[in-house]
N, C-alpha and C. Protein backbone atom coordinates (compact mmCIF):
# COMPACT_ATOMS: atom_id res chain seq x y z
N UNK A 1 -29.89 128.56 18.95
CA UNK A 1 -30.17 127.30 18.31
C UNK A 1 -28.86 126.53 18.15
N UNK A 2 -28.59 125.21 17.97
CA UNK A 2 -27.87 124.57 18.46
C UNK A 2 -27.70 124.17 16.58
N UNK A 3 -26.39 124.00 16.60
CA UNK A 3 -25.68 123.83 15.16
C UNK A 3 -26.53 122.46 14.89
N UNK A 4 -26.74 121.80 13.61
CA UNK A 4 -27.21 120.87 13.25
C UNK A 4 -26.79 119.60 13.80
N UNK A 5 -25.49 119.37 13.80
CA UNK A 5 -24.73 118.38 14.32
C UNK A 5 -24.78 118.24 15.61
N UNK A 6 -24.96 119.11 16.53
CA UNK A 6 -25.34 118.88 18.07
C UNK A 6 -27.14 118.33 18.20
N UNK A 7 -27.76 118.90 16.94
CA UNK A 7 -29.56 118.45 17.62
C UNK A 7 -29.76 117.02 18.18
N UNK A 8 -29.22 116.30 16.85
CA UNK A 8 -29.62 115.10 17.02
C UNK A 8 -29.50 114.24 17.80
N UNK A 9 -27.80 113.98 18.15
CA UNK A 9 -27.39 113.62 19.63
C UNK A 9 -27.64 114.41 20.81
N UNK A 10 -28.08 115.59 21.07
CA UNK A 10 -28.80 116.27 22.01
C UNK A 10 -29.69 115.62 22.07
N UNK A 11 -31.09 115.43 21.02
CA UNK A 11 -32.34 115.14 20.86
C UNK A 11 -32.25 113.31 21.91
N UNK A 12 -31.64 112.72 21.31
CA UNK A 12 -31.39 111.28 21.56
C UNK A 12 -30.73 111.33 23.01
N UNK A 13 -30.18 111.97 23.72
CA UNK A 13 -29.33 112.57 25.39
C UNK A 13 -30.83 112.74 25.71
N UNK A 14 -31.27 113.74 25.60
CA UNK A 14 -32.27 114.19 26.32
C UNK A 14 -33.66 113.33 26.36
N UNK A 15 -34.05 112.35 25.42
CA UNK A 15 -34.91 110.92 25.42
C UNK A 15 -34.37 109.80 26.33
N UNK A 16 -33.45 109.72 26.27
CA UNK A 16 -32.80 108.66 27.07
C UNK A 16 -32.99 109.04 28.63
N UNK A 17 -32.61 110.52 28.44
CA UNK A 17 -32.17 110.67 30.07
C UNK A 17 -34.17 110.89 30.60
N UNK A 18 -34.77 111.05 29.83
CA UNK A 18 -36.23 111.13 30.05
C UNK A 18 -36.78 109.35 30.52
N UNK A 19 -36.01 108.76 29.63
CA UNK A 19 -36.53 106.77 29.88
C UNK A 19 -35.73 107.16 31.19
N UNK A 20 -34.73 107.23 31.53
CA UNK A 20 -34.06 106.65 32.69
C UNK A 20 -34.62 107.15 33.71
N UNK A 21 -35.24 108.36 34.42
CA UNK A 21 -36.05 108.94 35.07
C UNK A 21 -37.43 108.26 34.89
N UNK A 22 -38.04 107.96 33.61
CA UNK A 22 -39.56 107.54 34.07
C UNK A 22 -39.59 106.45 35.35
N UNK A 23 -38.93 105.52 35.55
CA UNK A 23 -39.29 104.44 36.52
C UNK A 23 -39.42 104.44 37.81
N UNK A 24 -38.54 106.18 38.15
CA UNK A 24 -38.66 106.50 39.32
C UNK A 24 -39.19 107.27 39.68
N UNK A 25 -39.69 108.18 38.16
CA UNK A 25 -40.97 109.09 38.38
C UNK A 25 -42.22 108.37 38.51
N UNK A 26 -42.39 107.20 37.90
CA UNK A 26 -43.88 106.20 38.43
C UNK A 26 -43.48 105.28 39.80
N UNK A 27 -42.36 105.55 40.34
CA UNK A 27 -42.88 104.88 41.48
C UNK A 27 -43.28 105.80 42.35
N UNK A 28 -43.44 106.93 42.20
CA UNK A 28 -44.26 107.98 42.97
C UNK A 28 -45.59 107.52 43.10
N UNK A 29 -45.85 107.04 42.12
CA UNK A 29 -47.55 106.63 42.04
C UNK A 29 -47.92 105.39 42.24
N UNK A 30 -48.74 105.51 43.47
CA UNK A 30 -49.16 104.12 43.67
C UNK A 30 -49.51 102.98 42.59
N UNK A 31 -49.64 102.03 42.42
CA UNK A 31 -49.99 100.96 41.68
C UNK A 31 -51.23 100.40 41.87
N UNK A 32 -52.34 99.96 41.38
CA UNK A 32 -53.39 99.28 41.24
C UNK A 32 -52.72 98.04 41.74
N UNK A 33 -53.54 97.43 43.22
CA UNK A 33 -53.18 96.17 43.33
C UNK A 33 -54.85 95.31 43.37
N UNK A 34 -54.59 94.66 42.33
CA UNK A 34 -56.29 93.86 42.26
C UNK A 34 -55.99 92.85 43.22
N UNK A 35 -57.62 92.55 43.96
CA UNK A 35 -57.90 91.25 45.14
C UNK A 35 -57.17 90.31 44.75
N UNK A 36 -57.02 89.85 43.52
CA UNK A 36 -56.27 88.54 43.66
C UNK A 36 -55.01 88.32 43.58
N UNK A 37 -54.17 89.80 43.82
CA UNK A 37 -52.85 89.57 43.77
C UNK A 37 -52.37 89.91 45.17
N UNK A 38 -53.67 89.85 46.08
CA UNK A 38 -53.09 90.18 47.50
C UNK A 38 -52.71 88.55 48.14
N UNK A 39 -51.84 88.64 49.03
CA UNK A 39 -51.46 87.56 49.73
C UNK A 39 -52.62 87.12 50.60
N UNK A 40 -52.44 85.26 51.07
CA UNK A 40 -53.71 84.83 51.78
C UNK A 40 -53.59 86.11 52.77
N UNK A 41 -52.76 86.47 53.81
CA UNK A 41 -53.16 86.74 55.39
C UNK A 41 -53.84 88.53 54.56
N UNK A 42 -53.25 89.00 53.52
CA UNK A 42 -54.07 90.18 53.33
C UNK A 42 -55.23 90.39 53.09
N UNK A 43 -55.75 89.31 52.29
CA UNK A 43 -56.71 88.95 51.95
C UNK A 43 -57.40 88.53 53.06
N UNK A 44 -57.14 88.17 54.03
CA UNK A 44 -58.47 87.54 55.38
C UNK A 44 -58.36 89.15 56.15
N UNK A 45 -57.12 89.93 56.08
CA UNK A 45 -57.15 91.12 56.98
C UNK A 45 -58.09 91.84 56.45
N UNK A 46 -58.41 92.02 55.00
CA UNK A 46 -58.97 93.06 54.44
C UNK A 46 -60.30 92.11 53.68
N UNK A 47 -60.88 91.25 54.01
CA UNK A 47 -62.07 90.75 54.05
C UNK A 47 -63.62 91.26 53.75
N UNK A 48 -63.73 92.60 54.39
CA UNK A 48 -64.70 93.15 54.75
C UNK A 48 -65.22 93.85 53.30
N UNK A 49 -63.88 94.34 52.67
CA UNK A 49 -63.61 95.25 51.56
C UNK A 49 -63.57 94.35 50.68
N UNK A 50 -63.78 93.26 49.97
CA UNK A 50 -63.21 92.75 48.99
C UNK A 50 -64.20 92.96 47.81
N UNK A 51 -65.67 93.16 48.35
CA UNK A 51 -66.47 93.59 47.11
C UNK A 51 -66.03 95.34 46.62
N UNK A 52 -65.51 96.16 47.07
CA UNK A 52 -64.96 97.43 46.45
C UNK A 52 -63.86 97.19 46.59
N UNK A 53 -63.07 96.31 47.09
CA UNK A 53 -61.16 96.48 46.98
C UNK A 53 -61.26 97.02 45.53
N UNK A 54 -61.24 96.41 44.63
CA UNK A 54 -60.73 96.78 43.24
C UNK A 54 -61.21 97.88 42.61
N UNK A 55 -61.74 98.23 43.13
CA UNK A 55 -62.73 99.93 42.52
C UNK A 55 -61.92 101.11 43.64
N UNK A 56 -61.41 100.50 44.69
CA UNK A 56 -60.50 101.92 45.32
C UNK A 56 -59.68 102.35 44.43
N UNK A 57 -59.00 103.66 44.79
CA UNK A 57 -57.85 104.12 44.10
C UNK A 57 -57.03 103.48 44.51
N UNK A 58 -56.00 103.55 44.06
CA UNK A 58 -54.41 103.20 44.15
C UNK A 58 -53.80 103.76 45.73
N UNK A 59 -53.94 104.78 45.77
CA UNK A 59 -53.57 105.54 47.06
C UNK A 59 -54.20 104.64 48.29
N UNK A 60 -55.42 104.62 48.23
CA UNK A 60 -56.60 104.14 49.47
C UNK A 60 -56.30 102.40 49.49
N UNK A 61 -55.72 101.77 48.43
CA UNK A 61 -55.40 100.42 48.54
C UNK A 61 -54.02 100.45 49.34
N UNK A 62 -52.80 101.21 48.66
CA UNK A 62 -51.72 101.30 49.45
C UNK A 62 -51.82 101.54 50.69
N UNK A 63 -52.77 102.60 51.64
CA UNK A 63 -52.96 102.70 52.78
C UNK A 63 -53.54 101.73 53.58
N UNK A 64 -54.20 101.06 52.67
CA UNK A 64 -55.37 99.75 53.76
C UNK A 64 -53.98 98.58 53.69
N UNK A 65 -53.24 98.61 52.62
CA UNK A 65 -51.92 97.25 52.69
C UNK A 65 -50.98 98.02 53.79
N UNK A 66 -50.97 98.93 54.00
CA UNK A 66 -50.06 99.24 55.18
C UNK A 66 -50.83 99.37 56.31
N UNK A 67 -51.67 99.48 56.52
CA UNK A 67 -52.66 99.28 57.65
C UNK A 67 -52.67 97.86 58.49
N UNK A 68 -52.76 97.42 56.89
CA UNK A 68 -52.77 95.09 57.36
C UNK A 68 -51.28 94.97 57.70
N UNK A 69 -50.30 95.63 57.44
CA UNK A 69 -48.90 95.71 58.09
C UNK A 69 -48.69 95.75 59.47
N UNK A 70 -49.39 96.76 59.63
CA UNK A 70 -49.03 97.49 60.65
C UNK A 70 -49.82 96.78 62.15
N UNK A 71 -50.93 95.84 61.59
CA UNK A 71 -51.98 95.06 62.24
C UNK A 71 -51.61 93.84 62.56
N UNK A 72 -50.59 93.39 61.65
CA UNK A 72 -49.54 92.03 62.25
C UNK A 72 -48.84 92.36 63.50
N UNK A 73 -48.44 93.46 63.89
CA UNK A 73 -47.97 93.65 64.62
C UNK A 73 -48.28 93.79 66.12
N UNK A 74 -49.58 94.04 66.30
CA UNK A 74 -50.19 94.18 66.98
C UNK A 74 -51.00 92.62 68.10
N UNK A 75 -50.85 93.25 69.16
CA UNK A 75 -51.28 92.13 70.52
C UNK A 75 -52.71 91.85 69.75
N UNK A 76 -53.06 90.48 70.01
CA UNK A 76 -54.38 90.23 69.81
C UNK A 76 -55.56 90.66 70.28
N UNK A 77 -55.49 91.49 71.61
CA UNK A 77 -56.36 91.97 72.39
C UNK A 77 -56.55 93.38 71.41
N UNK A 78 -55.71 93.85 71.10
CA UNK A 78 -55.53 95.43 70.47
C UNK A 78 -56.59 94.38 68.82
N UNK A 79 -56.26 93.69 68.61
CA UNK A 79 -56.66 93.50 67.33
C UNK A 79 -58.28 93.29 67.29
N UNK A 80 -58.90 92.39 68.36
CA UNK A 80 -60.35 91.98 68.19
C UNK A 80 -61.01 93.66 68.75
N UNK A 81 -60.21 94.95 69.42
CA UNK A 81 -61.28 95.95 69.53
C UNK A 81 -61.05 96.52 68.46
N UNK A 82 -60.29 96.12 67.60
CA UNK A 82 -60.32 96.76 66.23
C UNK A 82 -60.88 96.54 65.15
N UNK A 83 -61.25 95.07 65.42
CA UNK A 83 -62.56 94.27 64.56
C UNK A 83 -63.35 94.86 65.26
N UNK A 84 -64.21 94.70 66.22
CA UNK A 84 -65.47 95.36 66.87
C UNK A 84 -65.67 96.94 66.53
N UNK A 85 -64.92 97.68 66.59
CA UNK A 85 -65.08 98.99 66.10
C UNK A 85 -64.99 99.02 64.26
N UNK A 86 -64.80 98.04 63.70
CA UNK A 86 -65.06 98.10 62.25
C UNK A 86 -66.38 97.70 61.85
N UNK A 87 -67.04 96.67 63.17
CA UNK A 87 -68.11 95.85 63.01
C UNK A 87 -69.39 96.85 62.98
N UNK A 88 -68.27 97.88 64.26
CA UNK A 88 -69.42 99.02 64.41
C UNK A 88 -70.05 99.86 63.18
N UNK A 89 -69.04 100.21 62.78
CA UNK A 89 -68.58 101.41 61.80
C UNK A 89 -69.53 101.23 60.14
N UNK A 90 -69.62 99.36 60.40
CA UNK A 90 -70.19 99.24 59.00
C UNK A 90 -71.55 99.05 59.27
N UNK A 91 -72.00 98.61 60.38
CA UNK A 91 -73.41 98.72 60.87
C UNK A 91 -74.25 100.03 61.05
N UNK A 92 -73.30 101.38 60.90
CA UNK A 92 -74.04 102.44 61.29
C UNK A 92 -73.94 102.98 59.84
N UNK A 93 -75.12 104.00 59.51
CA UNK A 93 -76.15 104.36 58.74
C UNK A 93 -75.22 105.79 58.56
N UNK A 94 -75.05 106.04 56.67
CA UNK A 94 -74.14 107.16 56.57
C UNK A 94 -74.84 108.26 57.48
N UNK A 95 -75.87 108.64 57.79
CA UNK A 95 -75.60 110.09 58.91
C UNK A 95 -75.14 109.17 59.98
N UNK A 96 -75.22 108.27 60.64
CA UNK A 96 -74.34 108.07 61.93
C UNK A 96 -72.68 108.21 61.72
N UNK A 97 -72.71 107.82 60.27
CA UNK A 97 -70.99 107.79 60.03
C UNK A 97 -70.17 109.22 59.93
N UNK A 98 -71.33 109.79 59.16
CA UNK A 98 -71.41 111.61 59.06
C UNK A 98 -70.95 111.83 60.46
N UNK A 99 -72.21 111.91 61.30
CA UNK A 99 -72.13 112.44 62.97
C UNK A 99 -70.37 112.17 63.29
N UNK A 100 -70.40 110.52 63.18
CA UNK A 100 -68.73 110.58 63.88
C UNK A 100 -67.63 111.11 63.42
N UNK A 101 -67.86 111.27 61.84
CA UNK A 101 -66.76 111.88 61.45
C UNK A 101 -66.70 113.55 61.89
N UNK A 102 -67.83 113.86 62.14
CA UNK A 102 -68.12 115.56 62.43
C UNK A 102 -67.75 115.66 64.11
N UNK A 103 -68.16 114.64 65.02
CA UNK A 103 -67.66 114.24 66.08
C UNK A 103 -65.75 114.35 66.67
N UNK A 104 -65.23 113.51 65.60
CA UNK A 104 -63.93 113.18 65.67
C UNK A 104 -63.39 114.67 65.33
N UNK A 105 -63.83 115.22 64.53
CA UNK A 105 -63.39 116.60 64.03
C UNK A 105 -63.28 117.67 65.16
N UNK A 106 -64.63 117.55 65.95
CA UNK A 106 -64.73 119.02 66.82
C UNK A 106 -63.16 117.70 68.11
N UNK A 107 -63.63 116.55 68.11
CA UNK A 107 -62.68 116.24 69.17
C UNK A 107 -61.25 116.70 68.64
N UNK A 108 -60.67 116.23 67.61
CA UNK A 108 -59.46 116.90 67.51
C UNK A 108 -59.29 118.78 67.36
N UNK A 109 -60.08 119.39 67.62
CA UNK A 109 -59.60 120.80 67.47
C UNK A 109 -59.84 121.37 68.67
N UNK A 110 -60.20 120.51 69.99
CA UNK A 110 -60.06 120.77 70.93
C UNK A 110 -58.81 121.18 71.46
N UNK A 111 -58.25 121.43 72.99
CA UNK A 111 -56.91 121.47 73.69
C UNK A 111 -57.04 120.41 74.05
N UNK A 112 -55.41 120.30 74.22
CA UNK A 112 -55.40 118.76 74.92
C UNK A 112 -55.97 118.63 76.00
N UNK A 113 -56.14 119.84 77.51
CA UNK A 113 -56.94 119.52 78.30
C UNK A 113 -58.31 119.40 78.16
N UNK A 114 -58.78 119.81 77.44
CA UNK A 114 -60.56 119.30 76.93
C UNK A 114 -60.50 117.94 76.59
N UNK A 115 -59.71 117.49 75.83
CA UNK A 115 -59.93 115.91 75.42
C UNK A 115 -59.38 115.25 76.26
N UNK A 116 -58.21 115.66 77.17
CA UNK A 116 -57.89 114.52 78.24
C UNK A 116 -59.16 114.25 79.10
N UNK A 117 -60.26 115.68 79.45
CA UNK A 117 -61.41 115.69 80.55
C UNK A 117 -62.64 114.91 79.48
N UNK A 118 -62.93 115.18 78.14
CA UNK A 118 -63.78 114.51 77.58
C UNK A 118 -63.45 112.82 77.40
N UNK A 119 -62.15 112.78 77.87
CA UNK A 119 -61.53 110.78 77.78
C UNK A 119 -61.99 110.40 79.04
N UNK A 120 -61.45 110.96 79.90
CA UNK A 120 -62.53 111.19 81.33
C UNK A 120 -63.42 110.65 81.72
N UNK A 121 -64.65 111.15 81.24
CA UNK A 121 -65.53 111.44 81.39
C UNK A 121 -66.05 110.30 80.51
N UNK A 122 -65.85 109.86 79.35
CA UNK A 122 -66.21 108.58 78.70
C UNK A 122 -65.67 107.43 79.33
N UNK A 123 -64.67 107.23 79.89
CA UNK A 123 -64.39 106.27 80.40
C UNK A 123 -64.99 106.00 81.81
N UNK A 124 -65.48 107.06 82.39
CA UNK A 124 -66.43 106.72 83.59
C UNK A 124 -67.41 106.25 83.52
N UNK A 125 -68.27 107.16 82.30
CA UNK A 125 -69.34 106.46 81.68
C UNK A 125 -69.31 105.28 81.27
N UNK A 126 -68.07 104.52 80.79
CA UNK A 126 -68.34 103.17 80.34
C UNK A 126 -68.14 102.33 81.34
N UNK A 127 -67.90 102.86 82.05
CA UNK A 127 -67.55 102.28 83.41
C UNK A 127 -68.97 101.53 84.37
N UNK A 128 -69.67 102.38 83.95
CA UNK A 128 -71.59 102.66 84.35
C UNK A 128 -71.73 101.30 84.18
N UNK A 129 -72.80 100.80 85.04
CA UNK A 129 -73.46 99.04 84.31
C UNK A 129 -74.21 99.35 83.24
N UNK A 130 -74.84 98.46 82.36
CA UNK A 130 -75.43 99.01 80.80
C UNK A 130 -76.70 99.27 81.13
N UNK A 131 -77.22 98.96 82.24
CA UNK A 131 -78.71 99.59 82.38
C UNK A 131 -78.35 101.47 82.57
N UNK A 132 -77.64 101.34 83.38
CA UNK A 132 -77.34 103.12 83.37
C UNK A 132 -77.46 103.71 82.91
N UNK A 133 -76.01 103.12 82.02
CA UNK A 133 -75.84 104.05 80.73
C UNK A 133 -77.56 103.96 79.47
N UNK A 134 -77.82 103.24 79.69
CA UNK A 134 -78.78 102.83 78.83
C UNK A 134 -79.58 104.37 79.06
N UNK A 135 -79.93 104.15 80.58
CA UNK A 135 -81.03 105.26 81.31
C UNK A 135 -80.62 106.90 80.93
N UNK A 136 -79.08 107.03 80.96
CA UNK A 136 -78.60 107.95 80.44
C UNK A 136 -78.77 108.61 79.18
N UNK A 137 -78.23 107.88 78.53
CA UNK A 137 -78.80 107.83 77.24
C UNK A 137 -79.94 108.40 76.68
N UNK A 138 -81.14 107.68 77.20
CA UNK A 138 -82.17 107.94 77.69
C UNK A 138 -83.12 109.37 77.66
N UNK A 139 -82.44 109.27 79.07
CA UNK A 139 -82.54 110.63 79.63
C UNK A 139 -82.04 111.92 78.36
N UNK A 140 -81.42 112.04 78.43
CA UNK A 140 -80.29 112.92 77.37
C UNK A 140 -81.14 113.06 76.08
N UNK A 141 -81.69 111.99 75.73
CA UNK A 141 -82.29 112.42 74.24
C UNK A 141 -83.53 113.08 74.44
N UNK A 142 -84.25 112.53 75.24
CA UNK A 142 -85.43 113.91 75.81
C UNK A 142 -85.38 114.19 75.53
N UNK A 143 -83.95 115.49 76.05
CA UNK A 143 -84.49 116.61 76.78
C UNK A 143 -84.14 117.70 75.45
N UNK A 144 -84.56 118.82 76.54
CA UNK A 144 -84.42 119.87 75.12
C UNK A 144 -83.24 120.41 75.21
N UNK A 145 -82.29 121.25 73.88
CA UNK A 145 -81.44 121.46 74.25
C UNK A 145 -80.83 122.24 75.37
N UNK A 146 -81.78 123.44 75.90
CA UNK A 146 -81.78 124.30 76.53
C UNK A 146 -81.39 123.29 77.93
N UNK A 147 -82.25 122.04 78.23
CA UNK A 147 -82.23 121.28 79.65
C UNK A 147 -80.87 120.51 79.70
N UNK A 148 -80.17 120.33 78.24
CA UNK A 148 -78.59 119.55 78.25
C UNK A 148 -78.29 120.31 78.70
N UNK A 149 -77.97 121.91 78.47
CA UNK A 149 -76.61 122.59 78.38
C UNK A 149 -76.91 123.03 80.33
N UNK A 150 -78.22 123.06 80.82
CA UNK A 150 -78.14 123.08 82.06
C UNK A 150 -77.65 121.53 82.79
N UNK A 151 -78.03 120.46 82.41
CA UNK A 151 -77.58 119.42 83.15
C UNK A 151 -76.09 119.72 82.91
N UNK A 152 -75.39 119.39 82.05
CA UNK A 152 -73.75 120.08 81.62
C UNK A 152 -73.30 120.77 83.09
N UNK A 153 -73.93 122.06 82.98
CA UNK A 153 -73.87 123.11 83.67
C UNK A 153 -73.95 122.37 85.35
N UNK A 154 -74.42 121.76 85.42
CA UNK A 154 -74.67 121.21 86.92
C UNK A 154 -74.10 120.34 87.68
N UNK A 155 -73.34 119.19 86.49
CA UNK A 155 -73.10 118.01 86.15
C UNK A 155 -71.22 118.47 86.64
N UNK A 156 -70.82 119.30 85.95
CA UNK A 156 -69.65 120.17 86.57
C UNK A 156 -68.48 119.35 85.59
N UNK A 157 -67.22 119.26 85.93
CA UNK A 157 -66.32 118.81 85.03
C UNK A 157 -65.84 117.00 85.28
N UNK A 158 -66.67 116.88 86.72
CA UNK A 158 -66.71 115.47 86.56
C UNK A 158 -68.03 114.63 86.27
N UNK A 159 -68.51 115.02 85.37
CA UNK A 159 -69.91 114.62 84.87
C UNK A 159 -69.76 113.62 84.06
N UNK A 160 -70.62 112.42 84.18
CA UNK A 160 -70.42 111.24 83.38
C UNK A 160 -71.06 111.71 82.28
N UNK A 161 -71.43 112.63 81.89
CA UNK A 161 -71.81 113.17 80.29
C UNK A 161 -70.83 114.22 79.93
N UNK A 162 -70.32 113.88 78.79
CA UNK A 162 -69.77 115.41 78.18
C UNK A 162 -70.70 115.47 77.62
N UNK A 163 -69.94 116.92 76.62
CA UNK A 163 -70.91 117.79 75.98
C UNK A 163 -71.59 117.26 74.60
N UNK A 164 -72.39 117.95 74.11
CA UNK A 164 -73.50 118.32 73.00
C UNK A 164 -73.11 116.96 72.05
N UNK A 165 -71.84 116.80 71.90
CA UNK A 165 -71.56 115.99 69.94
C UNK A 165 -71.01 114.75 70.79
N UNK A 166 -71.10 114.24 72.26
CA UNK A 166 -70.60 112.79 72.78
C UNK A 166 -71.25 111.99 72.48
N UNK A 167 -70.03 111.03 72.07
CA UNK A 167 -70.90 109.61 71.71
C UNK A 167 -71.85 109.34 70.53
N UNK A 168 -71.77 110.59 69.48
CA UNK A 168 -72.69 110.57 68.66
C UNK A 168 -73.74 110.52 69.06
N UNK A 169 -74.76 110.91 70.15
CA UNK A 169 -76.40 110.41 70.17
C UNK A 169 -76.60 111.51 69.22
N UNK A 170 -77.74 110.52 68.86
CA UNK A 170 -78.51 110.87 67.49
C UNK A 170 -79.34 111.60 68.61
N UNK A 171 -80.69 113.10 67.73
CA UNK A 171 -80.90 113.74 68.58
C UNK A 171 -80.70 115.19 68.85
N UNK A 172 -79.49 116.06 68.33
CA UNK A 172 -78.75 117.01 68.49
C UNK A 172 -79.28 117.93 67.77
C-alpha cells in the first residue's frame, strides 16, 4: 500500500492518464453517422438504404461509406453493373438471397481450378442468345436430380452448365 501522501496524486496520475487515452480508445469504435449528416454524392450513392441507413450499426454504416469511396473511383461502365446487380439483389426473395449467399459460399471453398472452369462455363453460357439459355434453364429444372448429375456427367468439363448450386436455379 502506498504511503498516504503518494495515493492521492497517484489517484489523480492515473485519472488523467485514463482521460488522455479515452479519445483514442473511442476512436476504435465506429460512430453513428445519421442520413442527414451524409454528404449530397453519399447520399445519392447510398439511396437505396436510406429507409434503414439509421437503424444499421455503426460498423455496417462505416463499411457502406467506404464502399461509396471506393465507388468514386471507379469507370462508369464498372459502376452501372454494379447498380444492376444491386437492382438484382433487392428484387430477389430472402430464400433467393439465402440460395446466393449459400451459392457464393460453396464457390469460394472451391480450388482455384474449379472456379476458374465454373467462370468458364458461365461465361459461355451467357454468351448463349436468351432464348437458349432460357430453354436451358428450362430444361434443368425438370429434371430429376439423378438426370442433372448424368447430363453433368455427359456434358464433360466444357459444358455450358455447371454443377448442382449454378446460378442459383431455384429447384435443387
Amino acid at each position: 500500500m502506498l504511503p498516504r501522501s503518494f495515493r492521492l496524486p497517484s489517484l489523480f496520475a492515473l485519472l488523467f492518464g485514463l482521460m488522455a487515452a479515452t479519445p483514442s480508445y473511442a476512436q476504435n469504435f465506429p460512430t453513428q453517422h445519421p442520413w442527414n449528416t451524409l454528404s449530397p454524392a453519399q447520399r445519392n450513392m447510398l439511396s437505396p438504404l436510406q429507409s434503414q441507413w439509421d437503424s444499421f450499426p455503426p460498423r455496417r454504416q462505416e463499411h457502406m461509406l467506404e464502399r461509396a469511396q471506393q465507388w468514386l473511383t471507379l469507370p462508369p461502365g464498372r459502376q452501372q453493373e454494379i447498380r444492376d446487380r444491386i437492382a438484382r439483389w433487392q428484387q430477389m426473395t430472402p430464400e433467393q438471397r439465402q440460395q446466393a449467399r449459400e451459392n457464393q459460399h460453396l464457390y469460394d471453398t472451391l480450388p482455384p481450378a474449379k472456379q476458374q472452369q465454373l467462370h468458364d462455363a458461365f461465361q459461355r453460357f451467357q454468351q448463349l442468345p436468351p432464348a437458349q439459355r432460357d430453354a436451358l434453364r428450362r430444361q434443368w429444372q425438370t429434371q430429376s436430380p439423378e438426370q442433372r448429375q448424368q447430363w453433368l456427367r455427359h456434358l464433360g468439363p466444357n459444358s455450358t452448365l455447371p454443377g448442382k448450386h449454378a446460378f442459383g436455379m431455384p429447384g435443387r
